[in-house]
C-alpha atoms as a PDB file:
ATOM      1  CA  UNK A   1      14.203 -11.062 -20.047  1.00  0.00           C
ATOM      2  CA  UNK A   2      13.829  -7.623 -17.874  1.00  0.00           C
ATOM      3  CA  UNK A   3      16.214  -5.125 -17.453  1.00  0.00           C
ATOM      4  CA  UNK A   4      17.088  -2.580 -15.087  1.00  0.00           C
ATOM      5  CA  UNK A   5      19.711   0.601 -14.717  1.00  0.00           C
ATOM      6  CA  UNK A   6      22.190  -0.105 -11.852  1.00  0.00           C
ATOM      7  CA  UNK A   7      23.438   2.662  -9.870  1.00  0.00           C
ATOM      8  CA  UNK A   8      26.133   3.457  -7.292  1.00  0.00           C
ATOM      9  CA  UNK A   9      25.150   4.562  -3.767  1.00  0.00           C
ATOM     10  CA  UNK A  10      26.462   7.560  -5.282  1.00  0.00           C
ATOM     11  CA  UNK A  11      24.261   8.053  -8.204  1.00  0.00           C
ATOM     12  CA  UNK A  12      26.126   7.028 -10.711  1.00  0.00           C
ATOM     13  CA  UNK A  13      24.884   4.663 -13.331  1.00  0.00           C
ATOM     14  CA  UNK A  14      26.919   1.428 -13.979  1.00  0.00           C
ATOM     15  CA  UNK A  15      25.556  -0.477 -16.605  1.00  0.00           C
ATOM     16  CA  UNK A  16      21.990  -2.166 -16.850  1.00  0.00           C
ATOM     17  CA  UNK A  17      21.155  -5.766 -14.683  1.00  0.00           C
ATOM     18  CA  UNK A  18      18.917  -8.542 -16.076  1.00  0.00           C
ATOM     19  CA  UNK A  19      16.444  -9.407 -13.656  1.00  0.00           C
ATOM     20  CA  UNK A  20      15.474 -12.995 -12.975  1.00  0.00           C
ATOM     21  CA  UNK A  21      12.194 -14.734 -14.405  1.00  0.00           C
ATOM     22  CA  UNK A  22       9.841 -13.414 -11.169  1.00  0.00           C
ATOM     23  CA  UNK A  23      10.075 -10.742 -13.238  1.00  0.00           C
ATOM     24  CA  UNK A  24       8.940 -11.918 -16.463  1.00  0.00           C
ATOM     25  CA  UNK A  25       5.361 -12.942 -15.677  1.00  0.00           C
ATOM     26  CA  UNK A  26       2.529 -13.674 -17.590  1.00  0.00           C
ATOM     27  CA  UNK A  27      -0.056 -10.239 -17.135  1.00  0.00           C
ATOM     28  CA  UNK A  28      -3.060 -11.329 -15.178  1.00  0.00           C
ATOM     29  CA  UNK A  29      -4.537  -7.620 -14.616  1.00  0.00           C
ATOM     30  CA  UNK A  30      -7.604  -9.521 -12.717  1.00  0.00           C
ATOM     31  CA  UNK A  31      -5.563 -11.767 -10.273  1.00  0.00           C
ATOM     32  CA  UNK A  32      -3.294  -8.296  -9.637  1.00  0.00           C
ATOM     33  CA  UNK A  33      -6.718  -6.441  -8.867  1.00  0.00           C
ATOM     34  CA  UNK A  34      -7.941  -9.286  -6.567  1.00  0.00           C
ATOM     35  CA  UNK A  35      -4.257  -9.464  -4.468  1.00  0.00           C
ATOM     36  CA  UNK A  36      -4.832  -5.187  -4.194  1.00  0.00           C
ATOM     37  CA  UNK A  37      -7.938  -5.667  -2.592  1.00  0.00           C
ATOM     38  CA  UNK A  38      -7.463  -8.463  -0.317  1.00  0.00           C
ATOM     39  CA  UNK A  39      -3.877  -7.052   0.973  1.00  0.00           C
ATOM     40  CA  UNK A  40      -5.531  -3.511   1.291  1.00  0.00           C
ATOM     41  CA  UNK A  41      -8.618  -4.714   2.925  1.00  0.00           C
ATOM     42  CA  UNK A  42      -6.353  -6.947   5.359  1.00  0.00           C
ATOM     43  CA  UNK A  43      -4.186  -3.721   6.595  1.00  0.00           C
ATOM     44  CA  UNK A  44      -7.321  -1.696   6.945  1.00  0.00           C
ATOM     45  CA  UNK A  45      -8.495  -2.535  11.442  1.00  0.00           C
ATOM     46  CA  UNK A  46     -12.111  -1.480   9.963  1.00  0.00           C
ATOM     47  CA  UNK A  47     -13.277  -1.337  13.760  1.00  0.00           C
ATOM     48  CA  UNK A  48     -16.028   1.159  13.192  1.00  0.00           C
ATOM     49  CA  UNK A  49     -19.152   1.155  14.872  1.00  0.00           C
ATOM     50  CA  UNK A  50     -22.513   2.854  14.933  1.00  0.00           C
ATOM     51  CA  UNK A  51     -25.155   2.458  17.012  1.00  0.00           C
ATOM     52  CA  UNK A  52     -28.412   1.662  15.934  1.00  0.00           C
ATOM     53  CA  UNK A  53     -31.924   2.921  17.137  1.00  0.00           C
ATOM     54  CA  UNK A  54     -32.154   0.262  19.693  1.00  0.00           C
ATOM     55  CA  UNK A  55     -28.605   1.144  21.201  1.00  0.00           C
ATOM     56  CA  UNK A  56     -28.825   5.298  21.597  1.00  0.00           C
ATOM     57  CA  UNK A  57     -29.802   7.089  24.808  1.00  0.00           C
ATOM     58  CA  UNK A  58     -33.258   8.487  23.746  1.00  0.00           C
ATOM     59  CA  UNK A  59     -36.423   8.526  24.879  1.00  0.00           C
ATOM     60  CA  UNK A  60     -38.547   5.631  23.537  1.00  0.00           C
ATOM     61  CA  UNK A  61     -41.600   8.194  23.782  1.00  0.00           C
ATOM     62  CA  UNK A  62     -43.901   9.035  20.711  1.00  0.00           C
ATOM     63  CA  UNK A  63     -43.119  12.385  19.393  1.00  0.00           C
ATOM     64  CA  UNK A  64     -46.718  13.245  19.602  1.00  0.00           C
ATOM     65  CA  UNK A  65     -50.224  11.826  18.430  1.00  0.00           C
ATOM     66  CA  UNK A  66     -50.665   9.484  15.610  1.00  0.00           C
ATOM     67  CA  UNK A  67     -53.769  11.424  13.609  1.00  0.00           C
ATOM     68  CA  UNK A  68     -55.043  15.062  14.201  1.00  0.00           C
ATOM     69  CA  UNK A  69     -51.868  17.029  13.639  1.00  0.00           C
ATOM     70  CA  UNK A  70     -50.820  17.199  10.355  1.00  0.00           C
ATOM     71  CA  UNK A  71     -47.586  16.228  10.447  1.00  0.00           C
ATOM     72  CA  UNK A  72     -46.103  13.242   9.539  1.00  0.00           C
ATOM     73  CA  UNK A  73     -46.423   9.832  11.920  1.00  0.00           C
ATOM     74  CA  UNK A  74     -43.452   9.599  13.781  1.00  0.00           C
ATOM     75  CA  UNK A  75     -42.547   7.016  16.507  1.00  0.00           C
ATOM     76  CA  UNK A  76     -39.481   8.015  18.755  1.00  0.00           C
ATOM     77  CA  UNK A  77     -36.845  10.349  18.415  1.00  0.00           C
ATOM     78  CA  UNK A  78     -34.242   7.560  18.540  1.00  0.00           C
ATOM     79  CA  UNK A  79     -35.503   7.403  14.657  1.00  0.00           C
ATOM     80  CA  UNK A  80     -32.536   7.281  11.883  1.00  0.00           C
ATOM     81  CA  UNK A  81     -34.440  10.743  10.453  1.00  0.00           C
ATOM     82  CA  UNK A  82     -33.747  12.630  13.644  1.00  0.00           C
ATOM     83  CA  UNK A  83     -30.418  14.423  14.938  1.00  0.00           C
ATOM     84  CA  UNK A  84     -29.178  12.807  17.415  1.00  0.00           C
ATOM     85  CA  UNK A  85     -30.941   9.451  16.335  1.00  0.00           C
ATOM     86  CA  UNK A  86     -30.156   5.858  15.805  1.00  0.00           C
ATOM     87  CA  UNK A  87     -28.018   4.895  12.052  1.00  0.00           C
ATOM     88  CA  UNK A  88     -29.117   2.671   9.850  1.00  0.00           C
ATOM     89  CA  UNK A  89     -27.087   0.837   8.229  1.00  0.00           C
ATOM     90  CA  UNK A  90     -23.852   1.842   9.412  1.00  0.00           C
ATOM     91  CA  UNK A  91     -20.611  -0.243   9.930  1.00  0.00           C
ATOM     92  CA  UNK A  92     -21.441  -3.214  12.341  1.00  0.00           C
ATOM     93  CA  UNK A  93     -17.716  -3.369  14.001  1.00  0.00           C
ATOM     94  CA  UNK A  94     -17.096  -6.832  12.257  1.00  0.00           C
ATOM     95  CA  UNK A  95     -14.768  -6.921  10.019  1.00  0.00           C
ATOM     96  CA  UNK A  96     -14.816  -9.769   7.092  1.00  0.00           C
ATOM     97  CA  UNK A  97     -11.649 -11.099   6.333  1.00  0.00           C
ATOM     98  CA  UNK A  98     -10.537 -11.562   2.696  1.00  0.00           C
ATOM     99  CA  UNK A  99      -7.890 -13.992   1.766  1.00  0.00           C
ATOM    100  CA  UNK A 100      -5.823 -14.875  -0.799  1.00  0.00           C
ATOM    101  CA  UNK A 101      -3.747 -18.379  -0.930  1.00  0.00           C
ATOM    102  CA  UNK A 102      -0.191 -17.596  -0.569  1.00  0.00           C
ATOM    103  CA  UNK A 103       0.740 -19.471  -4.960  1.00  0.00           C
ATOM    104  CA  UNK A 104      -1.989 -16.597  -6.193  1.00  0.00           C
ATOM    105  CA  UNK A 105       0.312 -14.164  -3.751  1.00  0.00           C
ATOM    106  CA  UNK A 106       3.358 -14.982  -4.875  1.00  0.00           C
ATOM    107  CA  UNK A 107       2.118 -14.955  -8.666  1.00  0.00           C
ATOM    108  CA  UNK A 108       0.102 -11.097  -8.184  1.00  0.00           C
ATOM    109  CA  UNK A 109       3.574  -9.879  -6.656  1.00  0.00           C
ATOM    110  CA  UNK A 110       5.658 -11.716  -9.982  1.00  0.00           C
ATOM    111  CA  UNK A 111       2.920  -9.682 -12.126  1.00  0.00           C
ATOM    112  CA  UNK A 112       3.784  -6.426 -10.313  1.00  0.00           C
ATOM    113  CA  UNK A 113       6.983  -6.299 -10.890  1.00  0.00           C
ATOM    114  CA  UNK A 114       6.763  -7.545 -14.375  1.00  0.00           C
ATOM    115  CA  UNK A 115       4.387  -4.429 -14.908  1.00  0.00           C
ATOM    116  CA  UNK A 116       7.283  -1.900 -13.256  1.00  0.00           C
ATOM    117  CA  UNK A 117       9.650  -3.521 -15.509  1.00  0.00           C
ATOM    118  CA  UNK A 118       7.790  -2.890 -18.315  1.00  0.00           C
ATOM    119  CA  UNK A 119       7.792   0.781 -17.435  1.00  0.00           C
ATOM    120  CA  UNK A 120      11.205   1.128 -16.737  1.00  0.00           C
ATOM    121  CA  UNK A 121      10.156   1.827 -13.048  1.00  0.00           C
ATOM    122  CA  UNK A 122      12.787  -0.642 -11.413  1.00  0.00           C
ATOM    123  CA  UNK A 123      16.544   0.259 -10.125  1.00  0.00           C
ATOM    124  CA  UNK A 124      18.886  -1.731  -8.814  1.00  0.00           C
ATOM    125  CA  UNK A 125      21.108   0.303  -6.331  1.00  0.00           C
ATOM    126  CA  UNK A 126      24.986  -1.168  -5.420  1.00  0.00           C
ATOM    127  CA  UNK A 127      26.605  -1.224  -2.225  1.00  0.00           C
ATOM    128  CA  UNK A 128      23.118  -0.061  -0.062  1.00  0.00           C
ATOM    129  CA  UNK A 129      24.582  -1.762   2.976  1.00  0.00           C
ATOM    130  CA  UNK A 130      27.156   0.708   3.557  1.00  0.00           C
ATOM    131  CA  UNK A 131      25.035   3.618   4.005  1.00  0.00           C
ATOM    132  CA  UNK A 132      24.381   5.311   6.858  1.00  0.00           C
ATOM    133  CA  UNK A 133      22.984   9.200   6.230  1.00  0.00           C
ATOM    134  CA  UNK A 134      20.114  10.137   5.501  1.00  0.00           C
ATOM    135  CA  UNK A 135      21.437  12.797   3.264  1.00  0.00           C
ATOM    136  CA  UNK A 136      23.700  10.078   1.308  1.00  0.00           C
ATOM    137  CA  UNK A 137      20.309   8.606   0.333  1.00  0.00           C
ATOM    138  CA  UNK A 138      18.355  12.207  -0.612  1.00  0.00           C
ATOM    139  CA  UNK A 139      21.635  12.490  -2.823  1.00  0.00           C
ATOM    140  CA  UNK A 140      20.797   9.303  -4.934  1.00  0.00           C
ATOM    141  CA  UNK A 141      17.251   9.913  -4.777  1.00  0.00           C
ATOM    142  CA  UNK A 142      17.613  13.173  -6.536  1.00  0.00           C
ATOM    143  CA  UNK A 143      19.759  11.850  -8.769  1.00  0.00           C
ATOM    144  CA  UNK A 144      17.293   8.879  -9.658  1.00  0.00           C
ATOM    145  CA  UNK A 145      14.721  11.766 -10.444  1.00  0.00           C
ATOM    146  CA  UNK A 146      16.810  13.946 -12.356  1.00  0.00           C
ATOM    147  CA  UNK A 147      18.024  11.012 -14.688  1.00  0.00           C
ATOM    148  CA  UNK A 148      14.184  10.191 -14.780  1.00  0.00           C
ATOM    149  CA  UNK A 149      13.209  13.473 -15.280  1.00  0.00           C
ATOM    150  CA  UNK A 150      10.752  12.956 -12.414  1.00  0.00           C
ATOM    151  CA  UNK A 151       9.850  15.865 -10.238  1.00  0.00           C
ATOM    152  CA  UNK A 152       7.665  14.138  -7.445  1.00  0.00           C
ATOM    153  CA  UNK A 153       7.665  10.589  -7.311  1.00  0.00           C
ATOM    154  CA  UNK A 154       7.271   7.886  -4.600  1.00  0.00           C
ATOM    155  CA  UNK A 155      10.092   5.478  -3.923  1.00  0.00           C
ATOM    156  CA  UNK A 156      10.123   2.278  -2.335  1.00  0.00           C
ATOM    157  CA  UNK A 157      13.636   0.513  -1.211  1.00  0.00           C
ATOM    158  CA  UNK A 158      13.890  -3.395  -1.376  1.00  0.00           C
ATOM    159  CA  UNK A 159      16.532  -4.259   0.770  1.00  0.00           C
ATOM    160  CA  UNK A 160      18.432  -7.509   1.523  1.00  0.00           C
ATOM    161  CA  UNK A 161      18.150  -8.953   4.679  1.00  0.00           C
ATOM    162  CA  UNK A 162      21.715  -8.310   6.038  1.00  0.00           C
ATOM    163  CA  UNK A 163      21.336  -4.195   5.159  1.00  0.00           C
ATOM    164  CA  UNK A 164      18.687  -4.010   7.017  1.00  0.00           C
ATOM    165  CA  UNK A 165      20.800  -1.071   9.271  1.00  0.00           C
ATOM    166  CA  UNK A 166      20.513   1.466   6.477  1.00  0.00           C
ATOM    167  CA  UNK A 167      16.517   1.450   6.798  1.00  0.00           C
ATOM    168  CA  UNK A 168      17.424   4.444   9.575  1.00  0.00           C
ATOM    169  CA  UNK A 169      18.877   6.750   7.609  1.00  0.00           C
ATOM    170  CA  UNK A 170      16.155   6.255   4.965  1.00  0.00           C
ATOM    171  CA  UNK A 171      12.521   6.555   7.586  1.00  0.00           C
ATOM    172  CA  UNK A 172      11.915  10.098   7.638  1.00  0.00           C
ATOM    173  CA  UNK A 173      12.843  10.910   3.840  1.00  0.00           C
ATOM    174  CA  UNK A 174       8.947  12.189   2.518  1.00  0.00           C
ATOM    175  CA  UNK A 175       7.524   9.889   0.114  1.00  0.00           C
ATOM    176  CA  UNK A 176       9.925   6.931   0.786  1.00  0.00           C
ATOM    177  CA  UNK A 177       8.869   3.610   1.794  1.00  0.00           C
ATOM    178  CA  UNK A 178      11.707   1.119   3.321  1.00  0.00           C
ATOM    179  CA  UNK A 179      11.238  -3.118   3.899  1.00  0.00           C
ATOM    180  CA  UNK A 180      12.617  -6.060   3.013  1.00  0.00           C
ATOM    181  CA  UNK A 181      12.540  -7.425  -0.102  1.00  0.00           C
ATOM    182  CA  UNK A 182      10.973 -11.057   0.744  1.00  0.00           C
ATOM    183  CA  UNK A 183       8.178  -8.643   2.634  1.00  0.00           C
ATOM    184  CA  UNK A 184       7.020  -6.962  -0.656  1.00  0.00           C
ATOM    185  CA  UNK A 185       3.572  -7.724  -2.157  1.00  0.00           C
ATOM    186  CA  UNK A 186       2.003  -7.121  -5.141  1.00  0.00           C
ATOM    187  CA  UNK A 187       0.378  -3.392  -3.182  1.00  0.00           C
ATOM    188  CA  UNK A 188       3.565  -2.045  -2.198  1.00  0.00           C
ATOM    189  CA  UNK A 189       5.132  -2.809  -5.665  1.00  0.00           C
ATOM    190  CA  UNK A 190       2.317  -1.364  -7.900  1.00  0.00           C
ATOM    191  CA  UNK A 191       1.339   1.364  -5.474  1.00  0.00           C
ATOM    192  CA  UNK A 192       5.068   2.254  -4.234  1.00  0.00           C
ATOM    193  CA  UNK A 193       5.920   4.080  -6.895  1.00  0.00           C
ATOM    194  CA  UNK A 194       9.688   3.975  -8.138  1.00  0.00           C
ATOM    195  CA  UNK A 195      11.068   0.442  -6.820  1.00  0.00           C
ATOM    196  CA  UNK A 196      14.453   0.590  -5.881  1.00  0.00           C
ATOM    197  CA  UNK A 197      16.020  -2.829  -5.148  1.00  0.00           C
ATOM    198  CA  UNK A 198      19.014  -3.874  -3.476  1.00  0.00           C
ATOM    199  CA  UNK A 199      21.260  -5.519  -5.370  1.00  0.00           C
ATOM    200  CA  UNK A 200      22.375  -8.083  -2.453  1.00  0.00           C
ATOM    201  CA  UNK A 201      19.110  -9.215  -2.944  1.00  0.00           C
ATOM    202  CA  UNK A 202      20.022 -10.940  -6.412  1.00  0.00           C
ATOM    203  CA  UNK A 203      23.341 -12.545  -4.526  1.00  0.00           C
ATOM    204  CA  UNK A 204      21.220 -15.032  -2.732  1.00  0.00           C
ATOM    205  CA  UNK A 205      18.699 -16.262  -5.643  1.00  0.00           C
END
């Protein structure tokens, strides 16, 4: 079974929390890659758009004789090789959807956070419903890092759904990323950097 270090709201550490078996997960390093990309491709609009050779506003005229000059044949300057001309093979505007069914989901996110438990990158924080300062929140972050001996690091904080008022005093804190816990996937968990959990969130499993 997976641990974690609890801490106060203050900072203080208070003893160490066994997680429950979500986080205790067989590896599957291929089914994590596969959730990464569908979840990242899914949040990305990928709305770009080029216009081809048929679409620009050019002149459809030759660019001047076919024998006699030289040069190389050339048909109009709406041509890919020209400035100003058509691309080929750019984005088409259409974006394929990937997909992922929600049991292969669920099971990428358990293998996340079996991952950040193996690295010790998991903290379960007490009493995160009763702040409301931003600074209060800077406090224990600093005091995360300097137990941690981090100097930069990313945090993500896994609230429960009834402290959902202390995600204000945490949104413009640089490198800090703030949902509910039953919103996480397995993106946010790998990519988020330190997770920092609620410990409400435990309460209601």
């Amino acid at each position: 079974m997976s641990k974690a270090v609890v801490y106060s709201v203050k900072g203080i550490k208070s003893g160490t929390f066994d997680l429950p078996k979500d986080f205790s997960e067989k590896e599957n390093l291929t089914l994590l890659a596969q959730a990464i990309r569908v979840q990242t491709s899914r949040a990305h609009i990928g709305l770009a758009k080029v216009k081809t050779r048929a679409e620009v506003d050019r002149t459809k005229k030759k660019v001047y004789r076919q024998k006699g000059t030289g040069g190389a044949r050339h048909g109009s300057r709406s041509a890919p090789i020209y400035v100003g001309g058509g691309v080929a093979h750019g984005p088409k505007g259409v974006k394929k959807e990937l997909s992922l069914p929600k049991n292969l989901a669920k099971k990428a996110l358990g293998i996340a956070l079996t991952l950040k438990a193996k690295e010790g990158d998991i903290v379960v924080v007490n009493g995160l419903g009763v702040v409301k300062k931003t600074k209060e929140i800077k406090s224990l972050i600093d005091k995360i890092k300097k137990a941690r001996q981090l100097k930069r690091a990313r945090f993500t904080f896994a609230l429960s759904s009834d402290n959902l008022s202390g995600v204000k005093s945490m949104k413009n804190i640089d490198g800090v990323v703030t949902l509910p816990f039953k919103d996480l996937n397995a993106t946010q968990v790998f990519m988020g950097g330190v997770l920092v959990i609620d410990k409400a969130v435990f309460a209601k499993k």
